[in-house]
Structures are given as structure tokens and as C-alpha cells.
C-alpha atoms as a PDB file:
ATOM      1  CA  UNK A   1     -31.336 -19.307 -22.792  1.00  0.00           C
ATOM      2  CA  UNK A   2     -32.380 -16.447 -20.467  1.00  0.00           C
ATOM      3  CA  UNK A   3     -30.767 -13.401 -19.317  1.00  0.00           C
ATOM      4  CA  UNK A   4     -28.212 -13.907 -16.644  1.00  0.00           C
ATOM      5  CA  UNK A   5     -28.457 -16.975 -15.983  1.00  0.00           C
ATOM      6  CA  UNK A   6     -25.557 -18.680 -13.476  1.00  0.00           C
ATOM      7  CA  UNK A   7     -24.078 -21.749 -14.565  1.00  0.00           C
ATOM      8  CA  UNK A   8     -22.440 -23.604 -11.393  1.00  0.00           C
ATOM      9  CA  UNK A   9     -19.716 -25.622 -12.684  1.00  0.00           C
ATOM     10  CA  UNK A  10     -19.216 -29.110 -11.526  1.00  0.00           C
ATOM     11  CA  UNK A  11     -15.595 -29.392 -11.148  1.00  0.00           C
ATOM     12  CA  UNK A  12     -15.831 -32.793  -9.534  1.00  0.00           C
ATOM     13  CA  UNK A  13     -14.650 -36.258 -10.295  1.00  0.00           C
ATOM     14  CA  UNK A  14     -17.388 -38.818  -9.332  1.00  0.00           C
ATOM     15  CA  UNK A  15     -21.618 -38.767  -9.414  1.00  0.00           C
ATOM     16  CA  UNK A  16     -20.904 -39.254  -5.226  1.00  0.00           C
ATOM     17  CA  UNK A  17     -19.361 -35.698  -5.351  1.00  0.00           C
ATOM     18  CA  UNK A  18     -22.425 -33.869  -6.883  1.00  0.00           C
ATOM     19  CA  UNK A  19     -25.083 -35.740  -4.994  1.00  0.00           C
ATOM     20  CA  UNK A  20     -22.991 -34.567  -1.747  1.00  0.00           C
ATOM     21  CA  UNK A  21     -22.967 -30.802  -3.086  1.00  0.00           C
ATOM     22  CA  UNK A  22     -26.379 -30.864  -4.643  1.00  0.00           C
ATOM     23  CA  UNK A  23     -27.646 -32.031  -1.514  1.00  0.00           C
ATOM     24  CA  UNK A  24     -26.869 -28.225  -0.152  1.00  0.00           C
ATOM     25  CA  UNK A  25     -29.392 -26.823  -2.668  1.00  0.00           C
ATOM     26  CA  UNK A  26     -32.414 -29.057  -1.372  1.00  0.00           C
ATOM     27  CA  UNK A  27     -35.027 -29.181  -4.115  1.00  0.00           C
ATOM     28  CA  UNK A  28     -33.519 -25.466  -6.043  1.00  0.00           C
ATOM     29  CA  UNK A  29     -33.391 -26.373 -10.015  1.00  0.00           C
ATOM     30  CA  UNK A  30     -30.011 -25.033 -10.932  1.00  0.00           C
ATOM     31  CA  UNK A  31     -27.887 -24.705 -14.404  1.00  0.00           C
ATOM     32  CA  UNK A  32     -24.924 -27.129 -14.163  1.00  0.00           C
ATOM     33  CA  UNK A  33     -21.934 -27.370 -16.347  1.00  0.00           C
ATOM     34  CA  UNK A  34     -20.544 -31.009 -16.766  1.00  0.00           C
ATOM     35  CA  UNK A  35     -17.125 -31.227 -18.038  1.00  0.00           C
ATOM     36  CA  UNK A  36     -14.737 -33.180 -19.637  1.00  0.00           C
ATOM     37  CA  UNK A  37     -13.483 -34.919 -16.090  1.00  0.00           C
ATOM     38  CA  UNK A  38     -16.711 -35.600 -14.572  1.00  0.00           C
ATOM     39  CA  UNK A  39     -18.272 -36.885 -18.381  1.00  0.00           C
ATOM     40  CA  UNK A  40     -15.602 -38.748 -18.835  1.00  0.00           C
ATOM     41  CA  UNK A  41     -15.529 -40.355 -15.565  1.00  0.00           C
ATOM     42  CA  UNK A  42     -19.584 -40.765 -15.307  1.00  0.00           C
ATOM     43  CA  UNK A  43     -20.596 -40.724 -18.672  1.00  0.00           C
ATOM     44  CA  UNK A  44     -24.376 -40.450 -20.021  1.00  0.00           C
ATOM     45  CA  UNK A  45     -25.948 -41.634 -16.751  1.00  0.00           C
ATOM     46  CA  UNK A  46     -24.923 -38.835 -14.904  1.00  0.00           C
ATOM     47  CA  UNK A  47     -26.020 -36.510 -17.668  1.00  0.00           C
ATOM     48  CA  UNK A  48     -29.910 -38.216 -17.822  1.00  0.00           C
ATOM     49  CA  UNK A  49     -29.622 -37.719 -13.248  1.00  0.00           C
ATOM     50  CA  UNK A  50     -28.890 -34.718 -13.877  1.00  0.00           C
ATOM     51  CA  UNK A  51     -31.886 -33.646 -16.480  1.00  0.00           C
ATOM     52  CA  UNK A  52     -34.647 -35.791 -14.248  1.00  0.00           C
ATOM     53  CA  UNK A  53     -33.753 -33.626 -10.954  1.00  0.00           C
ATOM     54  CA  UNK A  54     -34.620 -31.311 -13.502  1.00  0.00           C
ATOM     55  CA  UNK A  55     -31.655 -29.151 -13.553  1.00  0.00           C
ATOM     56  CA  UNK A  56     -30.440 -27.306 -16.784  1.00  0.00           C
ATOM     57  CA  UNK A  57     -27.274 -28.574 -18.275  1.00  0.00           C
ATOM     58  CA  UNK A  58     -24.787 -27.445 -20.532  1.00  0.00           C
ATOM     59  CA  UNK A  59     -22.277 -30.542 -21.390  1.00  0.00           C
ATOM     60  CA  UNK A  60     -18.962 -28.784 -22.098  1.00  0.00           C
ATOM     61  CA  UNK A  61     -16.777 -31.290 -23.952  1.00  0.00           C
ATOM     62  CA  UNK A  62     -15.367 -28.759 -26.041  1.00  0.00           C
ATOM     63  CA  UNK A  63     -15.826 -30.806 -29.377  1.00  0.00           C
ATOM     64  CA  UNK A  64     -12.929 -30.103 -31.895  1.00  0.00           C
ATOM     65  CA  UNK A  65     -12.048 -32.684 -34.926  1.00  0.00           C
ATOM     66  CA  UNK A  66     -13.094 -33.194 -38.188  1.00  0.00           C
ATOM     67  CA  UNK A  67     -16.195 -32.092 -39.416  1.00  0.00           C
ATOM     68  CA  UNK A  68     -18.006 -35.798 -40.018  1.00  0.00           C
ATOM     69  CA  UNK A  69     -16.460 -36.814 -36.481  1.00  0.00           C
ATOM     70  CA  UNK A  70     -17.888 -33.588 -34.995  1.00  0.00           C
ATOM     71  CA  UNK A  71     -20.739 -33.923 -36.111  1.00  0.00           C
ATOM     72  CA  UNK A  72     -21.795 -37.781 -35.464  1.00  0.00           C
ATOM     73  CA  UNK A  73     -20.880 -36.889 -31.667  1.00  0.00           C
ATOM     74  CA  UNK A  74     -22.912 -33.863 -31.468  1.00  0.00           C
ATOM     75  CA  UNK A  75     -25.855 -36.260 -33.414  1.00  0.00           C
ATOM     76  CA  UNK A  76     -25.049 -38.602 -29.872  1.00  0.00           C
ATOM     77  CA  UNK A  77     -25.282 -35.438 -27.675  1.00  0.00           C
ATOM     78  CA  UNK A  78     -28.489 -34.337 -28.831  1.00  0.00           C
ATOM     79  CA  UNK A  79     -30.460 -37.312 -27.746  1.00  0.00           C
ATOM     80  CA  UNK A  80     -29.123 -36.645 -23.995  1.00  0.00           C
ATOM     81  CA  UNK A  81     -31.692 -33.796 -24.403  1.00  0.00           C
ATOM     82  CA  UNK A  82     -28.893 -31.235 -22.626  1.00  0.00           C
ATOM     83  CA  UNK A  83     -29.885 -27.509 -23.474  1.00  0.00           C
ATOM     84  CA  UNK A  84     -25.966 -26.200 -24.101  1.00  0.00           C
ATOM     85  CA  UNK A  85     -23.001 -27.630 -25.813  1.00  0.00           C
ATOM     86  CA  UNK A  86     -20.044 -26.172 -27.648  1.00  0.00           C
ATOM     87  CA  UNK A  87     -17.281 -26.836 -30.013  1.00  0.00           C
ATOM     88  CA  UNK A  88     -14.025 -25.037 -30.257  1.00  0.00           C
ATOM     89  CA  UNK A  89     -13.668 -22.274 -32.722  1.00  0.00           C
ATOM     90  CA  UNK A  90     -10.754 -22.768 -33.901  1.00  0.00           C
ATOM     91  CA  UNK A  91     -11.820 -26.365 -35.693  1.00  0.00           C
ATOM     92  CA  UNK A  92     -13.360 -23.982 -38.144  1.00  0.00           C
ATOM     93  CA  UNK A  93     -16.626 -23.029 -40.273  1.00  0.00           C
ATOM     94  CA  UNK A  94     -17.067 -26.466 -41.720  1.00  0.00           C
ATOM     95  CA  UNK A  95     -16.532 -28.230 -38.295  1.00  0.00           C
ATOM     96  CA  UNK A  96     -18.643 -25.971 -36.279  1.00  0.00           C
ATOM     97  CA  UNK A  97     -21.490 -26.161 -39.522  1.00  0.00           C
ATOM     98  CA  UNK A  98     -21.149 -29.372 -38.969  1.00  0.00           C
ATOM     99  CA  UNK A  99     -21.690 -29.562 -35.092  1.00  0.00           C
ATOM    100  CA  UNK A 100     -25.001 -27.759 -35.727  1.00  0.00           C
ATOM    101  CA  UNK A 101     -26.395 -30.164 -38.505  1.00  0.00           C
ATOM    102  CA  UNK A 102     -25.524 -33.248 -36.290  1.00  0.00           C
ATOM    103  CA  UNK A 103     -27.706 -31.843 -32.966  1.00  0.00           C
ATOM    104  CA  UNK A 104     -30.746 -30.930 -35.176  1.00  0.00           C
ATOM    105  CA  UNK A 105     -30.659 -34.185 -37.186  1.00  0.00           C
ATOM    106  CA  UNK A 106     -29.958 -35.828 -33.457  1.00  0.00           C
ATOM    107  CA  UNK A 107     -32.845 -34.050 -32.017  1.00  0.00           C
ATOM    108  CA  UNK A 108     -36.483 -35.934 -31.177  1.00  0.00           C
ATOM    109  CA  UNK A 109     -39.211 -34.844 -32.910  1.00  0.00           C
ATOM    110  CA  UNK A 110     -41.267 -31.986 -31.284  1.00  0.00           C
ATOM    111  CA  UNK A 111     -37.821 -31.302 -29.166  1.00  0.00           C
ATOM    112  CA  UNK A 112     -35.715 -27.596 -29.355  1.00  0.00           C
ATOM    113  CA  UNK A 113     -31.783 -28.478 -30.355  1.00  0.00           C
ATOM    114  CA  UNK A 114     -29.672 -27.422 -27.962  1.00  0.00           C
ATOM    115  CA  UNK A 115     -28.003 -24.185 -28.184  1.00  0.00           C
ATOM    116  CA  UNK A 116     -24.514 -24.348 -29.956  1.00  0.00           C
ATOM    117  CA  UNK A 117     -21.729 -21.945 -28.806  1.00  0.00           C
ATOM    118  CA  UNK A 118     -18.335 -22.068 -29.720  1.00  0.00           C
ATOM    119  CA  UNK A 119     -15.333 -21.408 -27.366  1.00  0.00           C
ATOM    120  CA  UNK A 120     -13.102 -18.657 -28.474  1.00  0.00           C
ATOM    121  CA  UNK A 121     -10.045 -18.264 -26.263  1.00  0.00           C
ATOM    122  CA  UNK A 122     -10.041 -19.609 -23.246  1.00  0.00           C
ATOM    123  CA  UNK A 123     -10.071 -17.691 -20.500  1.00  0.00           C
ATOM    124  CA  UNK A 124      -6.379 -18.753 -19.019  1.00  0.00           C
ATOM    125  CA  UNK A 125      -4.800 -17.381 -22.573  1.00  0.00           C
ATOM    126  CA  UNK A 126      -3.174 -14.031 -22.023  1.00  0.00           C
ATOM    127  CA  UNK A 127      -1.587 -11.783 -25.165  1.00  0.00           C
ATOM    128  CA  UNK A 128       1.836 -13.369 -24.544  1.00  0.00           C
ATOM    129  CA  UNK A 129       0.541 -17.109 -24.776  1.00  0.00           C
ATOM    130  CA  UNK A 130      -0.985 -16.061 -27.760  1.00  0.00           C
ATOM    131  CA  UNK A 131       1.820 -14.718 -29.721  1.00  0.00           C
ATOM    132  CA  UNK A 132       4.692 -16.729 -28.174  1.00  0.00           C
ATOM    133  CA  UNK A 133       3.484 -19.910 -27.446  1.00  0.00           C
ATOM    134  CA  UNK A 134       0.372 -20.390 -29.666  1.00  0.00           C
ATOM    135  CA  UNK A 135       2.046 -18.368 -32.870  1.00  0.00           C
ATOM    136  CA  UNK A 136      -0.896 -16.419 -33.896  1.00  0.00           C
ATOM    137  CA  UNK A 137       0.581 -12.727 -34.557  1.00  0.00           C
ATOM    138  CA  UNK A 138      -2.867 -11.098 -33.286  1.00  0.00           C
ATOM    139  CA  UNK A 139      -4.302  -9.558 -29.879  1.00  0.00           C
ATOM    140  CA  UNK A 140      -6.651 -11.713 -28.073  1.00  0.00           C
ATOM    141  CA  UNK A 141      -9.152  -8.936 -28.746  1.00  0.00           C
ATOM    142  CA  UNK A 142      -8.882  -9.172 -32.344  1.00  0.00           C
ATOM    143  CA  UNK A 143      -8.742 -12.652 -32.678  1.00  0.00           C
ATOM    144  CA  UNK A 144     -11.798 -13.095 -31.125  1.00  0.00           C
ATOM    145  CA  UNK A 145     -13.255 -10.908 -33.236  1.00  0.00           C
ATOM    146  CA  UNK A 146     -11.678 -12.849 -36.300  1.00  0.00           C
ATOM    147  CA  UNK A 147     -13.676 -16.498 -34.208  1.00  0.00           C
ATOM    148  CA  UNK A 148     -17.053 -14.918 -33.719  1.00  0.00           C
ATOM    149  CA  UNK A 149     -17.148 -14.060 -37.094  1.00  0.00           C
ATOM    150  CA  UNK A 150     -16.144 -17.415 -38.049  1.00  0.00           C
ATOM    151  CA  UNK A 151     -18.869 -18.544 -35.518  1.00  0.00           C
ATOM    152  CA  UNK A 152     -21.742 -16.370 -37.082  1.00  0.00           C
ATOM    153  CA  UNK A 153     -21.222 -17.401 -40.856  1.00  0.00           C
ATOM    154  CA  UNK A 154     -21.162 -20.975 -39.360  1.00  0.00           C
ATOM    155  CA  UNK A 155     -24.952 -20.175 -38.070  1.00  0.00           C
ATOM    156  CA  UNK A 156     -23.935 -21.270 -33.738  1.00  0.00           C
ATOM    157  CA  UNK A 157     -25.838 -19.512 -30.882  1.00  0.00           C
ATOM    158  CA  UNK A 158     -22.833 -17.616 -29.565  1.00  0.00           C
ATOM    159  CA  UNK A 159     -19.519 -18.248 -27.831  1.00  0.00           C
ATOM    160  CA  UNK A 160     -17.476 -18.685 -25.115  1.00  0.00           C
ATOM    161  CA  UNK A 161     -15.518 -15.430 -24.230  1.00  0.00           C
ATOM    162  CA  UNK A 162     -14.371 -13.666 -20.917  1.00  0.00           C
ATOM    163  CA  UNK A 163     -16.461 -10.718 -20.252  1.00  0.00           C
ATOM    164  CA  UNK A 164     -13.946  -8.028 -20.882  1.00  0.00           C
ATOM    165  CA  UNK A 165     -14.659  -9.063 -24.706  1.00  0.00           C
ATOM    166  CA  UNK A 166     -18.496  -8.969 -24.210  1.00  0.00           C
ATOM    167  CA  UNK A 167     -18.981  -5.365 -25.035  1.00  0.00           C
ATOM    168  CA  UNK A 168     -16.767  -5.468 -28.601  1.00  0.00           C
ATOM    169  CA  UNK A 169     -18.593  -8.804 -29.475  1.00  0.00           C
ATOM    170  CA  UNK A 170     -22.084  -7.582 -28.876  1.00  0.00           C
ATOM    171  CA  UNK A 171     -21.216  -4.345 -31.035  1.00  0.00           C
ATOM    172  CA  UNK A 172     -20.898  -6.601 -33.720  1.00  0.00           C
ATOM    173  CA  UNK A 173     -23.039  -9.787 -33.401  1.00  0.00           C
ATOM    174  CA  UNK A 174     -25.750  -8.448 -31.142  1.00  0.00           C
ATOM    175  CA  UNK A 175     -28.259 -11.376 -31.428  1.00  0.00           C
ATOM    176  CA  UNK A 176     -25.015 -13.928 -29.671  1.00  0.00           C
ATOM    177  CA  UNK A 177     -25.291 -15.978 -26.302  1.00  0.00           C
ATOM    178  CA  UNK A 178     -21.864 -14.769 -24.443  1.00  0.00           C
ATOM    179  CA  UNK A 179     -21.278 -17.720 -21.713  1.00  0.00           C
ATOM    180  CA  UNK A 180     -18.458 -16.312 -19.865  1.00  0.00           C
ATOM    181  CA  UNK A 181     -16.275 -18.310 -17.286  1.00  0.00           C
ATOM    182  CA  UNK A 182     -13.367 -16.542 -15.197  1.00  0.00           C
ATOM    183  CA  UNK A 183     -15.902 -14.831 -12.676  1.00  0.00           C
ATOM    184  CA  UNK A 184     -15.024 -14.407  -9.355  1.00  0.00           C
ATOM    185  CA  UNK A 185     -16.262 -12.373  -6.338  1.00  0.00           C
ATOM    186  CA  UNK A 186     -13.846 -10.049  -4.878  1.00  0.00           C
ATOM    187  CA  UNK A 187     -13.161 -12.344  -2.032  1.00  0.00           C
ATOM    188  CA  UNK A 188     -12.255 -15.513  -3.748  1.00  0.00           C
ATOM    189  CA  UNK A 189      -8.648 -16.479  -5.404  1.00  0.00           C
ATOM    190  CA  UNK A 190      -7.797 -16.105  -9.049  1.00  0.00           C
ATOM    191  CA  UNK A 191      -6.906 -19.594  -9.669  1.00  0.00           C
ATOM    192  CA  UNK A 192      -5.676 -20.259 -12.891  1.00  0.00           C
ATOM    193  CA  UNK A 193      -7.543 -17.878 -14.659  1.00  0.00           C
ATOM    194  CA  UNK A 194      -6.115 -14.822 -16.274  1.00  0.00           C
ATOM    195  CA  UNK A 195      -8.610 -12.498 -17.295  1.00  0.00           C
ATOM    196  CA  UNK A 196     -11.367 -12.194 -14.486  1.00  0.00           C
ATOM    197  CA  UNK A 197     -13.962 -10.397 -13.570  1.00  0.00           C
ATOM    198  CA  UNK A 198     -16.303 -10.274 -10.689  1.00  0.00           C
ATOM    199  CA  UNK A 199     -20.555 -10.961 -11.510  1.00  0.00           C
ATOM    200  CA  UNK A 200     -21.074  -6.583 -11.337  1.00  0.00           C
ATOM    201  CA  UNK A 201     -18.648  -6.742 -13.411  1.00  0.00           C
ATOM    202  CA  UNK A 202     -19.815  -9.092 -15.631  1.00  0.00           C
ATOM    203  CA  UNK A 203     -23.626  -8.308 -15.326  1.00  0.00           C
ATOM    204  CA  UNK A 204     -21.971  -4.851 -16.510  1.00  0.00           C
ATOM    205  CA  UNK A 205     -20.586  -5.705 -19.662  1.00  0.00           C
ATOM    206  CA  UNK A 206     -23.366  -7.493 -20.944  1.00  0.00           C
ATOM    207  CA  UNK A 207     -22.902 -11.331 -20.217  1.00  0.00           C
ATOM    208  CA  UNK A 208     -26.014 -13.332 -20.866  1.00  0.00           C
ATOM    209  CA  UNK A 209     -24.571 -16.209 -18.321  1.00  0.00           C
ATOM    210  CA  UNK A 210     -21.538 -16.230 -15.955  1.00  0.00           C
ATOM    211  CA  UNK A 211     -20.126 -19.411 -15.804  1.00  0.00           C
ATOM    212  CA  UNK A 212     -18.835 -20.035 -11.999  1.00  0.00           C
ATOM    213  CA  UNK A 213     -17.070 -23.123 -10.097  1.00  0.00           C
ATOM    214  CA  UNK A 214     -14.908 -23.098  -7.371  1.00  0.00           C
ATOM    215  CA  UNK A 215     -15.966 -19.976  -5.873  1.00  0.00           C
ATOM    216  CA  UNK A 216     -19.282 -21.709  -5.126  1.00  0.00           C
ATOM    217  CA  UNK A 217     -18.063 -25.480  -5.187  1.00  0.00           C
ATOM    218  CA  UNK A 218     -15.361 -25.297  -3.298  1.00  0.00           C
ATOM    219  CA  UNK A 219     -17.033 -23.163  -0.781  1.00  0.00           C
ATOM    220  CA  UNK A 220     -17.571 -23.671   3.142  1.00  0.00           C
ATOM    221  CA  UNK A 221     -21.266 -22.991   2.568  1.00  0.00           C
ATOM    222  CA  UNK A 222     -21.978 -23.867  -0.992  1.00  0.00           C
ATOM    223  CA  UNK A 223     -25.265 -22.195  -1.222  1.00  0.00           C
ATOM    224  CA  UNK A 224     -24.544 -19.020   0.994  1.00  0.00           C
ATOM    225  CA  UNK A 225     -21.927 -18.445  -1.537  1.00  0.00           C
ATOM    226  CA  UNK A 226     -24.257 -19.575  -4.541  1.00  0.00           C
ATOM    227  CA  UNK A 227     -27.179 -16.489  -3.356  1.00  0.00           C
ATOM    228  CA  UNK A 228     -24.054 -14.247  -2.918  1.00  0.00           C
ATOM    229  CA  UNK A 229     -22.651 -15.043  -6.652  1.00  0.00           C
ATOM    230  CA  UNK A 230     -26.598 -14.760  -7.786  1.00  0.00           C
ATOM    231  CA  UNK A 231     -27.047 -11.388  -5.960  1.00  0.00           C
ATOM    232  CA  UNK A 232     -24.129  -9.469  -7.498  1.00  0.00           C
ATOM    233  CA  UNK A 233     -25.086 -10.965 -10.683  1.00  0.00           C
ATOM    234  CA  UNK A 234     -28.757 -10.116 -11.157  1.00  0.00           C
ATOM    235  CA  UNK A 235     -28.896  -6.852  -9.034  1.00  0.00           C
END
């Protein structure tokens, strides 16, 4: 993965939807996000399209079970030939081991294995969900300190993070992918995100990709707002 790189998110429920907004971008390769509603809805079809438009793709399902579970799916993954995935931290250094062994047995010959990151807290988690609803007796700042290590001795790519942990993660693992949702542009509404930043932000702190989706899908003009997210981000 390259240096800031923006991942549009396609928070939508049917293959109809993205043709409709990829129609806006004409014949620009972009780097799409799938999720769990759109892959669940469209399955590997929309996945292969998606790869012969010849858009980038990372397939965010999130993957958190056992470790033999984990990684049989991930083995399944890897022959969609996506170039991100991730698992969730918190299934552990076995699991997320695991996750990496299935996509490079998975993997064609003569083929790169995707790049595994692993999600630390999610972006809607604030100190008091932690503690009070979650019951882990920690800051989110140090526990994602406590996942990333967990992350490195597993041997993934990177994580998952909001950008305001960025700078304390790349102090410590310097050689990590930080994929970092909860950007928005001054302009646009918080949503149901907590901790957010804008791209200069971001592009600030040291994000190598902002992950973005309603601020450019759910835009009047789609890719007028995509060039604005892109110019704040790689100025």
C-alpha cells in the first residue's frame, strides 16, 4: 500500500447502488472499501466487478472467531485476489497468526497476499464506552497500544486506528499500515463517529490511508467532493 492513499467506502446495500455512484467517476481507478452490508448482500461477484474495473479493494469483514475458523475464511478471501483485509484485534495473537497463514496458503502462485491489518478500537468507542460498557479498566490510548503490540508479535501489516492515535503508534511500530476511518471535512456532519478528524488533519498525524464514506457517497456531487477529500489529503 502507498502513501495516502483514500479509501472511498461503499456504504451501500445493492451492486445497482455502486454502478450508479461509480458511474460519477467515469473511467478513475479508485480504492473501495466493501463492507459487511454490501458483502453480505452481493457476495463474491461484486468483489471480482469490482477488481476487473480495476479498482483497489479492501474487503472489511472484520474477521473475529476462532483461530482454525479465521483462518479457513481468510484461505477463501485470498483467492478473491482483494489487496486489504482485516481481523479484529481483540480475537487475539493466535487468531490474527492465524488469519495471516490462511491468506498466504490461499494465495495463487506468483500472487502478493493481501495486506493484513487488524482493527483496534473502533472509531465510535469513546473512554466511557470503554470502561463502563465494555469493562476494560484502560484508556483507549493505552489499550491500543496494548492491540498493536498484540498485532506486531502476531506478524499483520498494521491496524485500524483513528488518527489521533497515529502519532503514539508510529513511535512504536514505525514499519505499520495505519488505515484510519472517522475523517471528515470541516463541512460535513459527525455522524456516528466519535473521534474525528478532518484529511489535514489526518495527512498531519501520519495516516498512510484515510478511510472516507458518506462525506463523498452521500454527496450532491460525488466526485467534486471526492477531489476536495483528495486535495486536503495529499497537499
Amino acid at each position: 500500500m502507498q502513501q495516502r492513499e483514500l479509501i472511498i467506502a461503499l456504504d451501500f446495500s445493492s451492486k445497482e447502488e455502486v454502478n450508479a455512484f461509480l458511474s460519477r467517476f467515469q473511467n478513475e481507478k479508485l480504492y473501495l472499501k466493501v463492507g459487511m452490508e454490501l458483502y453480505y448482500k452481493e457476495g463474491p461477484s461484486l468483489v471480482n466487478m469490482l477488481k476487473e474495473q480495476g479498482h483497489q479493494l479492501f474487503l472489511d469483514l472484520k474477521l473475529h472467531d476462532i483461530p482454525t475458523t479465521v483462518k479457513r475464511a481468510m484461505k477463501q478471501l485470498a483467492g478473491l485476489e482483494v489487496d486489504l483485509v482485516n481481523v479484529h484485534s481483540l480475537g487475539g495473537k493466535q487468531m490474527m497468526a492465524a488469519a495471516k497463514e490462511g491468506l498466504e496458503s490461499g494465495t495463487a502462485a506468483g500472487r502478493t497476499s493481501p495486506f493484513c491489518i487488524a482493527v483496534t478500537q473502533l472509531t465510535s468507542t469513546s473512554d466511557d464506552m470503554l470502561v463502563n460498557e465494555l469493562g476494560i479498566p484502560s484508556s483507549i490510548a493505552d489499550h491500543v497500544q496494548y492491540l498493536c503490540r498484540q498485532t506486531d508479535e502476531a506478524g499483520l501489516d498494521g491496524v485500524v486506528c483513528s488518527a489521533l492515535d497515529v502519532p503514539s503508534i508510529m513511535s512504536r511500530f514505525p514499519n505499520f499500515l495505519t488505515v484510519t476511518p472517522g475523517i471528515r471535512r470541516k463541512s460535513d456532519a459527525m455522524d456516528d463517529q466519535v473521534r474525528v478528524v478532518t484529511p489535514e488533519k489526518a495527512r498531519h498525524l501520519g495516516s498512510t490511508a484515510i478511510v472516507v464514506g458518506r462525506g463523498i457517497t452521500r454527496a450532491a456531487d460525488p466526485m467534486e467532493a471526492y477531489t476536495n477529500y483528495k486535495k486536503e489529503w495529499r497537499a
